[in-house]
N, C-alpha and C. Protein backbone atom coordinates (compact mmCIF):
# COMPACT_ATOMS: atom_id res chain seq x y z
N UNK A 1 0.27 57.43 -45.10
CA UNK A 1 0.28 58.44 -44.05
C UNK A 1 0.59 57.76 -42.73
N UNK A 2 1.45 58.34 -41.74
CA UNK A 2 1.95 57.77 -40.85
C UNK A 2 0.72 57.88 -39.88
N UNK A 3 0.79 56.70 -38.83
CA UNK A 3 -0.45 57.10 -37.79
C UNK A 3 -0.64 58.49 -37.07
N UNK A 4 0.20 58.92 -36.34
CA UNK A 4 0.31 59.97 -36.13
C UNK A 4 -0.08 61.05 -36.82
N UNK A 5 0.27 60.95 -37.64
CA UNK A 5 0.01 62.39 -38.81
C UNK A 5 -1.95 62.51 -38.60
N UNK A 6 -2.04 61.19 -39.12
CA UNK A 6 -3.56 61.05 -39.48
C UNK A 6 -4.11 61.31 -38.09
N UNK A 7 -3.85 60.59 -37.05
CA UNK A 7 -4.41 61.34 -35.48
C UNK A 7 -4.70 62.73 -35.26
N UNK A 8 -3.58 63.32 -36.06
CA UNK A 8 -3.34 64.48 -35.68
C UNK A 8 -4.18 65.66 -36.32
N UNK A 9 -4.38 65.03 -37.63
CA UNK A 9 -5.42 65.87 -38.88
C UNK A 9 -6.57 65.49 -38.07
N UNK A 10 -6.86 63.94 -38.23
CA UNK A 10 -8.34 64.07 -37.44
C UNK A 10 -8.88 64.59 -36.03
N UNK A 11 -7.88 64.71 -35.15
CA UNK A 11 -8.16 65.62 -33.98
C UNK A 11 -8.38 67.37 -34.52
N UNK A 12 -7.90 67.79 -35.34
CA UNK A 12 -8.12 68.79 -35.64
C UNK A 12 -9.06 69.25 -36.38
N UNK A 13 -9.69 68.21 -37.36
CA UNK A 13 -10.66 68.16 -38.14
C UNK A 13 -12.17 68.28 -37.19
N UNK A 14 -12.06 67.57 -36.01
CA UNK A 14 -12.99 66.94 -35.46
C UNK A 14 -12.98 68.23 -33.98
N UNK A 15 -12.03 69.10 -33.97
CA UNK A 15 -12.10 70.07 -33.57
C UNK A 15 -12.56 71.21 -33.81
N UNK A 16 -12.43 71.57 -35.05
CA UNK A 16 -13.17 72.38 -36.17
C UNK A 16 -14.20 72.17 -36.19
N UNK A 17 -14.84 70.88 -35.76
CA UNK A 17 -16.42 70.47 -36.05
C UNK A 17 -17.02 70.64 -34.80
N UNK A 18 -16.07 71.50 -33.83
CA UNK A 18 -16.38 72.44 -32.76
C UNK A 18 -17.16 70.58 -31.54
N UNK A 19 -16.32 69.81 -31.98
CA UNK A 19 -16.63 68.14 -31.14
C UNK A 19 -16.06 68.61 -30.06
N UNK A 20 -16.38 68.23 -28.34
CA UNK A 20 -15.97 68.76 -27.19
C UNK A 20 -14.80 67.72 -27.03
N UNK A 21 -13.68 68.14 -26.24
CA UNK A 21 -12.54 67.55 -26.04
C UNK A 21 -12.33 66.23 -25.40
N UNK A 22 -13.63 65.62 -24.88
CA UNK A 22 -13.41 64.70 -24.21
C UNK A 22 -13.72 63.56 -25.61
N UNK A 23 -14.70 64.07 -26.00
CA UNK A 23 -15.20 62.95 -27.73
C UNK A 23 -14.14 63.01 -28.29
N UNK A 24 -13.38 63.79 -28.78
CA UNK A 24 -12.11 63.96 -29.27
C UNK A 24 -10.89 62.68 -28.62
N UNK A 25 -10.93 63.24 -27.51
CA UNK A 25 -9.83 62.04 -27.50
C UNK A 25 -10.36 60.28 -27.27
N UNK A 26 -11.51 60.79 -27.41
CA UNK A 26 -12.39 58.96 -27.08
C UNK A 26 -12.09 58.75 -28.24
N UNK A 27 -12.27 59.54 -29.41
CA UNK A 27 -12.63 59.11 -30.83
C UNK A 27 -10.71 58.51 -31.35
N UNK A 28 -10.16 59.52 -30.67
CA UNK A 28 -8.81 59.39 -31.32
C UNK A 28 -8.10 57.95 -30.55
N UNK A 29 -8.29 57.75 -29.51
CA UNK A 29 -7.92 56.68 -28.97
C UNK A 29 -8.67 55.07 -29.49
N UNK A 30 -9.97 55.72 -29.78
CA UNK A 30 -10.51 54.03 -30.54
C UNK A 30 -9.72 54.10 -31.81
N UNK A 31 -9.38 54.49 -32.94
CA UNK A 31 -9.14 54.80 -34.17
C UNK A 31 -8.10 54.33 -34.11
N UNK A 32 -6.56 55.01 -32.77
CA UNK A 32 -5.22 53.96 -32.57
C UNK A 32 -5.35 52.67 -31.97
N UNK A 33 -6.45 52.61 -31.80
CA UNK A 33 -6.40 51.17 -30.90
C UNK A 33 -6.85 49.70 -31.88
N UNK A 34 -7.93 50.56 -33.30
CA UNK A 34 -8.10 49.37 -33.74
C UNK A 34 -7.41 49.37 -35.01
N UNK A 35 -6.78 50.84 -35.06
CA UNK A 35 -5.97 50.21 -36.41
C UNK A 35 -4.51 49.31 -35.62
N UNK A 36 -4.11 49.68 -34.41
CA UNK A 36 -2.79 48.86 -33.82
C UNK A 36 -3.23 47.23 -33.96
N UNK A 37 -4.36 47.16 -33.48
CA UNK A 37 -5.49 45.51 -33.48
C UNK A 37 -5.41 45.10 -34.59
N UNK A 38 -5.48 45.84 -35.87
CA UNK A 38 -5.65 45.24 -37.01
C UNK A 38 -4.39 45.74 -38.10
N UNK A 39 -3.71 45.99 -37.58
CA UNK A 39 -2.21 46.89 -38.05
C UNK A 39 -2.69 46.71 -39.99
N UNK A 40 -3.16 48.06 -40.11
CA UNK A 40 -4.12 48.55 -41.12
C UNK A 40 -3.73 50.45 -40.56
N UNK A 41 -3.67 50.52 -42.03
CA UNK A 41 -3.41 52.06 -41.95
C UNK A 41 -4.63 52.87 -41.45
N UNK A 42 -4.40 53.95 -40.70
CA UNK A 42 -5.92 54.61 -40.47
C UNK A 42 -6.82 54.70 -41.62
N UNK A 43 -6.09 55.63 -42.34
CA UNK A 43 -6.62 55.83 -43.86
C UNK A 43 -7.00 55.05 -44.70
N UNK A 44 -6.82 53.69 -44.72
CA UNK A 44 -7.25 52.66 -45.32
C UNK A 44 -8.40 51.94 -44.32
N UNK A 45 -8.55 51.89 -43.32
CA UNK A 45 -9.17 51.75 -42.34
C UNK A 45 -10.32 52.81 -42.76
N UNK A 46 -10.17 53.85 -42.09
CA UNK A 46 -11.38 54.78 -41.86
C UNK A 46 -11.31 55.96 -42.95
N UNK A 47 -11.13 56.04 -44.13
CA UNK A 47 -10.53 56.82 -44.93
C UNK A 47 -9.87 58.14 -44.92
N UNK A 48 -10.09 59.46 -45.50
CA UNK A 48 -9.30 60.61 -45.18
C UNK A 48 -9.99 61.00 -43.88
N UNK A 49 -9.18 61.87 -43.16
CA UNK A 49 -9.53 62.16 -42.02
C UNK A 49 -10.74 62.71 -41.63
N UNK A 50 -10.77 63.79 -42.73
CA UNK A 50 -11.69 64.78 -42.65
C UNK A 50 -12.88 64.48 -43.55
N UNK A 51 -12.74 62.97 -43.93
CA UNK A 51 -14.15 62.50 -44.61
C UNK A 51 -14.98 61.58 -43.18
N UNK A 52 -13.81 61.27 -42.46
CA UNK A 52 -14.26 60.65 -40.84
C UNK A 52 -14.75 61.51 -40.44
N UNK A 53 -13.88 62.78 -39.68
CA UNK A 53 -14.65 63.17 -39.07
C UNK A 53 -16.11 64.08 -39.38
N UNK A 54 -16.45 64.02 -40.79
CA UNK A 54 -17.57 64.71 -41.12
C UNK A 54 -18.72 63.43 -40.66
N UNK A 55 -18.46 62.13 -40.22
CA UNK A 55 -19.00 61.13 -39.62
C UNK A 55 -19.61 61.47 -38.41
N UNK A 56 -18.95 62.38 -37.39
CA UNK A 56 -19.34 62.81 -36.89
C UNK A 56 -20.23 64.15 -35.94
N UNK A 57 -21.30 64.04 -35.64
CA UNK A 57 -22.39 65.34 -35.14
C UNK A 57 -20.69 66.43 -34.59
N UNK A 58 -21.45 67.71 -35.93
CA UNK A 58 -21.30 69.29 -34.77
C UNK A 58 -21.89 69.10 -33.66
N UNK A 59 -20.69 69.65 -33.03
CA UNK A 59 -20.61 70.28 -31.71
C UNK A 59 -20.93 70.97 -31.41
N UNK A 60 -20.89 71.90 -29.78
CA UNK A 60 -21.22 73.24 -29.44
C UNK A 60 -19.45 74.25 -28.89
N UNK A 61 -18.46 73.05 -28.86
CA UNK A 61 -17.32 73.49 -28.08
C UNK A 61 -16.48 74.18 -28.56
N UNK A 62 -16.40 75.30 -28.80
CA UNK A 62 -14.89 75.87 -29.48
C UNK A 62 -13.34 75.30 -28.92
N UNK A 63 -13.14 75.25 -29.70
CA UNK A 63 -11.14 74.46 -29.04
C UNK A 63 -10.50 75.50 -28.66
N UNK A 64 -9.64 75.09 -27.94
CA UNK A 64 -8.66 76.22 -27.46
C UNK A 64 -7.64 76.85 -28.55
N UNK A 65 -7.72 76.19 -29.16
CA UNK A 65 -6.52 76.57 -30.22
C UNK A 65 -7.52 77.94 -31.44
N UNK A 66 -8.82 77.41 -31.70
CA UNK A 66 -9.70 78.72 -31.65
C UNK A 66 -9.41 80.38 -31.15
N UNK A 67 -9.68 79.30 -29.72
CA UNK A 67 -9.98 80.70 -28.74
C UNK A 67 -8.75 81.29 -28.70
N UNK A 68 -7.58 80.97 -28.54
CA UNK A 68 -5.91 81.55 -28.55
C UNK A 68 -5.91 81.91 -29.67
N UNK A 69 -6.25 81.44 -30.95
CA UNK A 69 -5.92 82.42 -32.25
C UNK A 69 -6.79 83.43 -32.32
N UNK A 70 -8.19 83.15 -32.30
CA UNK A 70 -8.97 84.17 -32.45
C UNK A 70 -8.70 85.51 -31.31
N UNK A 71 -8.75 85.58 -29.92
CA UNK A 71 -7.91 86.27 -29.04
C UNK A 71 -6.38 86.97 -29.55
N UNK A 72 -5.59 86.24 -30.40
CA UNK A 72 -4.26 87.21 -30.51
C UNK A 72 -4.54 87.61 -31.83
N UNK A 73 -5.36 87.17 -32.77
CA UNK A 73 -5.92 87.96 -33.97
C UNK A 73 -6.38 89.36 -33.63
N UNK A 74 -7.57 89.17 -33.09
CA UNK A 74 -8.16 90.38 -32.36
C UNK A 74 -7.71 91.49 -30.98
N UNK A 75 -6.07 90.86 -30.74
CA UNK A 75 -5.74 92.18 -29.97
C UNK A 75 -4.83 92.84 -31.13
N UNK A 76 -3.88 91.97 -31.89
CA UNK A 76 -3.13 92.56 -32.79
C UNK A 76 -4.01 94.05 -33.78
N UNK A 77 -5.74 93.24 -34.25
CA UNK A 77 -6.65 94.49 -35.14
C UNK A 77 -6.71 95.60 -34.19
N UNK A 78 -6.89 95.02 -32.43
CA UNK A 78 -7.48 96.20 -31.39
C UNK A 78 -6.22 97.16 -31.63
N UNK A 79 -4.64 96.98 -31.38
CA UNK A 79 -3.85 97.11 -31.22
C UNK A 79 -3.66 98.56 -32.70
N UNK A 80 -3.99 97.51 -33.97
CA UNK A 80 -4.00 98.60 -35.09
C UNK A 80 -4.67 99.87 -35.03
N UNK A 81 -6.32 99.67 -34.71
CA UNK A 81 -7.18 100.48 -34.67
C UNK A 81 -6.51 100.65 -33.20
N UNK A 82 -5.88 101.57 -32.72
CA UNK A 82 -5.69 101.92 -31.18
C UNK A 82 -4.91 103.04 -31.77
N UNK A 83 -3.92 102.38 -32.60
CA UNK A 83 -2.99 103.41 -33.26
C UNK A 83 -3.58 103.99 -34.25
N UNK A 84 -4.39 103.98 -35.45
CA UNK A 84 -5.29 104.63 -36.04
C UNK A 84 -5.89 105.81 -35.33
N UNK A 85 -6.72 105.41 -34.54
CA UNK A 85 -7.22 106.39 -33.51
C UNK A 85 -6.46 107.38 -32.98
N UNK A 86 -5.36 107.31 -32.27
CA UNK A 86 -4.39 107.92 -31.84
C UNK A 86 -3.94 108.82 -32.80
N UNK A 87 -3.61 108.43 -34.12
CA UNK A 87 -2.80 109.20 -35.40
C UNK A 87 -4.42 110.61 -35.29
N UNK A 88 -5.08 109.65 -35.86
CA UNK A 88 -6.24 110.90 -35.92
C UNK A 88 -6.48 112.05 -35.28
N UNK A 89 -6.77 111.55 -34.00
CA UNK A 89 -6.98 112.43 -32.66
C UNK A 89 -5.66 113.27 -32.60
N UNK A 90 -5.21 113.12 -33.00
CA UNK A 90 -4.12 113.76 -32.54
C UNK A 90 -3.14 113.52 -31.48
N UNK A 91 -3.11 112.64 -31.06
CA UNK A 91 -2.05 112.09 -29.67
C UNK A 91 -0.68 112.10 -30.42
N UNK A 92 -0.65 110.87 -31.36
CA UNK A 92 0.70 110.57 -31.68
C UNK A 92 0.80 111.54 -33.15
N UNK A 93 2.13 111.88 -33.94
CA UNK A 93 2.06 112.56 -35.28
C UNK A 93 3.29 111.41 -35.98
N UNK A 94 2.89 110.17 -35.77
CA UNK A 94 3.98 109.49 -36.63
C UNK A 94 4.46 109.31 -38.07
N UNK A 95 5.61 109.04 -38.14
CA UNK A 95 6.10 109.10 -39.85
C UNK A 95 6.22 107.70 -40.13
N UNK A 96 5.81 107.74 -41.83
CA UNK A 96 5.09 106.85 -42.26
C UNK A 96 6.51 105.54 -41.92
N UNK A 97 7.74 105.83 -42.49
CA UNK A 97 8.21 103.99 -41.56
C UNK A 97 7.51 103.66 -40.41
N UNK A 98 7.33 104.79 -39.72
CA UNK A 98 6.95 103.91 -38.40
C UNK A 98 5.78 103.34 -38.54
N UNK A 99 4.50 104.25 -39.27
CA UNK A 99 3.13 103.94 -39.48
C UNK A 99 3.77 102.17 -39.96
N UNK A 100 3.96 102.27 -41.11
CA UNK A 100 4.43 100.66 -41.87
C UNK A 100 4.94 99.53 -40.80
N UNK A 101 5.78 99.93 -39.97
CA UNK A 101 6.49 99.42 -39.39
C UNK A 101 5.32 98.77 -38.03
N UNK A 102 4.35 99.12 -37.63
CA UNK A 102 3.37 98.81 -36.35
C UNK A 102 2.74 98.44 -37.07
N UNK A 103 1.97 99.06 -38.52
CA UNK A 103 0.69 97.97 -38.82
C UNK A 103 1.20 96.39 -39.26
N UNK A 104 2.84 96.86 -39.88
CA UNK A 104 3.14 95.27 -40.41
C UNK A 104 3.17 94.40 -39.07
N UNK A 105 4.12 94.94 -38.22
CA UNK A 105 3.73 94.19 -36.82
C UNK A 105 2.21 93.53 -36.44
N UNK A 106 1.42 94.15 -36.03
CA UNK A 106 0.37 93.31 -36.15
C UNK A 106 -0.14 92.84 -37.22
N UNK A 107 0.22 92.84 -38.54
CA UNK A 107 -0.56 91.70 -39.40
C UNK A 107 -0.05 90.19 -39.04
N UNK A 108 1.78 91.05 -39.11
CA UNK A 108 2.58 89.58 -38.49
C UNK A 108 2.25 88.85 -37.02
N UNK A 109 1.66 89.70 -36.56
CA UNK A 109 1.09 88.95 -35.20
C UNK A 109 -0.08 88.24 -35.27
N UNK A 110 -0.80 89.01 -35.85
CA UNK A 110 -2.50 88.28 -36.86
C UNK A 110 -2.52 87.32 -37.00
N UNK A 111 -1.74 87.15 -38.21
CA UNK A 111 -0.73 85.94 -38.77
C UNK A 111 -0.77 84.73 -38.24
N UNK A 112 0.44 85.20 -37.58
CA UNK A 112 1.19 84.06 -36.50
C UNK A 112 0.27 83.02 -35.31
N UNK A 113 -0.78 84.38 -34.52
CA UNK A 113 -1.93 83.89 -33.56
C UNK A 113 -2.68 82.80 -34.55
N UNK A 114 -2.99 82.90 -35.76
CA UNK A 114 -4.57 81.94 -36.15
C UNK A 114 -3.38 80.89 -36.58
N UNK A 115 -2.72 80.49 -36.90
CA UNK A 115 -1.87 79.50 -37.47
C UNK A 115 -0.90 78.85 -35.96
N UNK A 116 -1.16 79.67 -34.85
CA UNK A 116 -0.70 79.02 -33.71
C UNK A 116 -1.61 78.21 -33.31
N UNK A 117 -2.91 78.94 -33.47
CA UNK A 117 -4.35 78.37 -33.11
C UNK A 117 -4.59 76.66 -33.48
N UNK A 118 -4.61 76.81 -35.40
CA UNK A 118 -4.46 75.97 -35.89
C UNK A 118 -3.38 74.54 -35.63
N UNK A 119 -2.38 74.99 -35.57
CA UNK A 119 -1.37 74.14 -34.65
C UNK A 119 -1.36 73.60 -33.82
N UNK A 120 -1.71 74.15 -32.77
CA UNK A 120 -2.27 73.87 -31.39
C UNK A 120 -3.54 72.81 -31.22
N UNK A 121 -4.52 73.25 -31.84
CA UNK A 121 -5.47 72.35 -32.28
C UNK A 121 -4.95 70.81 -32.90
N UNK A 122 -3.67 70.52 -33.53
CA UNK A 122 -3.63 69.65 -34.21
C UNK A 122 -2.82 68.61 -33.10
N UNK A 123 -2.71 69.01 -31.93
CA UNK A 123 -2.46 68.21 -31.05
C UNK A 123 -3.15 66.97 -30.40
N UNK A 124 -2.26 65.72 -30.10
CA UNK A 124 -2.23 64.85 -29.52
C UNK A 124 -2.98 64.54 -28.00
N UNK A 125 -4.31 63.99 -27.32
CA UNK A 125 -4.75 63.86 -26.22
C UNK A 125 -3.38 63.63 -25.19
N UNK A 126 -3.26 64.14 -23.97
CA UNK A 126 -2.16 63.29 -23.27
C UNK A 126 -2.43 61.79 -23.20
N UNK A 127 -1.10 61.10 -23.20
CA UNK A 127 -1.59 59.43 -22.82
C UNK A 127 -1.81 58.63 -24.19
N UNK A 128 -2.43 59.57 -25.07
CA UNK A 128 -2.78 58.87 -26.33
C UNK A 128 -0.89 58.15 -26.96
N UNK A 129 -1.09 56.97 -27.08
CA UNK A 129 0.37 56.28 -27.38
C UNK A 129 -0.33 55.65 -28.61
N UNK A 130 0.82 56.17 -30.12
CA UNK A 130 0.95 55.91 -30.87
C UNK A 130 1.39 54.80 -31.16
């Protein structure tokens, strides 16, 4: 596994474990610094990522990459149930492509937000040099 890669799982791993962002990049910067010192693979070094970072204490911090997925998850459902409501009440009288056509939209937005989240999360501290 390339260094990077493994930085990148374990920042995210260790994000998930809701670790605040500043431990995060302390942790990720010792990890490149002594496998560069001992040019030793992380993974052979400190083993799978996510067996490291279970090394380290939960947190209290949600990551941003959290809070941005969970946020565009939950306007896309608000967004569904908005139009639900609407069909009911009587405001809008839409036909069913269209019904199909807005709920698939927000699943695909659903979707897209928690896996941006996830992504996002799997990012690099600034400065951190591979």
């Amino acid at each position: 596994m390339k260094h990077e890669d493994y930085l990148k799982d374990l920042g995210q791993k260790l994000r998930w474990r809701r670790v605040d962002e500043a431990t995060v990049a302390d942790i990720l910067r010792e990890v490149a610094s002594e496998t560069a010192e001992t040019d030793t693979a992380p993974d052979e070094r400190f083993g799978p990522a996510n067996e490291y970072a279970e090394n380290f204490e939960q947190g209290h911090s949600l990551s941003i990459g959290f809070v941005l997925g969970t946020a565009g998850a939950l306007l896309a459902t608000v967004a569904a149930a908005a139009y639900v409501v609407s069909t009911i009440v009587g405001v809008i009288s839409p036909s069913v492509p269209v019904s199909i056509g807005i709920y698939g939209t927000c699943f695909v937005v659903m979707i897209a937000a928690v896996i941006a989240g996830q992504r996002y999360d799997r990012r690099l501290p600034r400065g951190l040099r591979v």
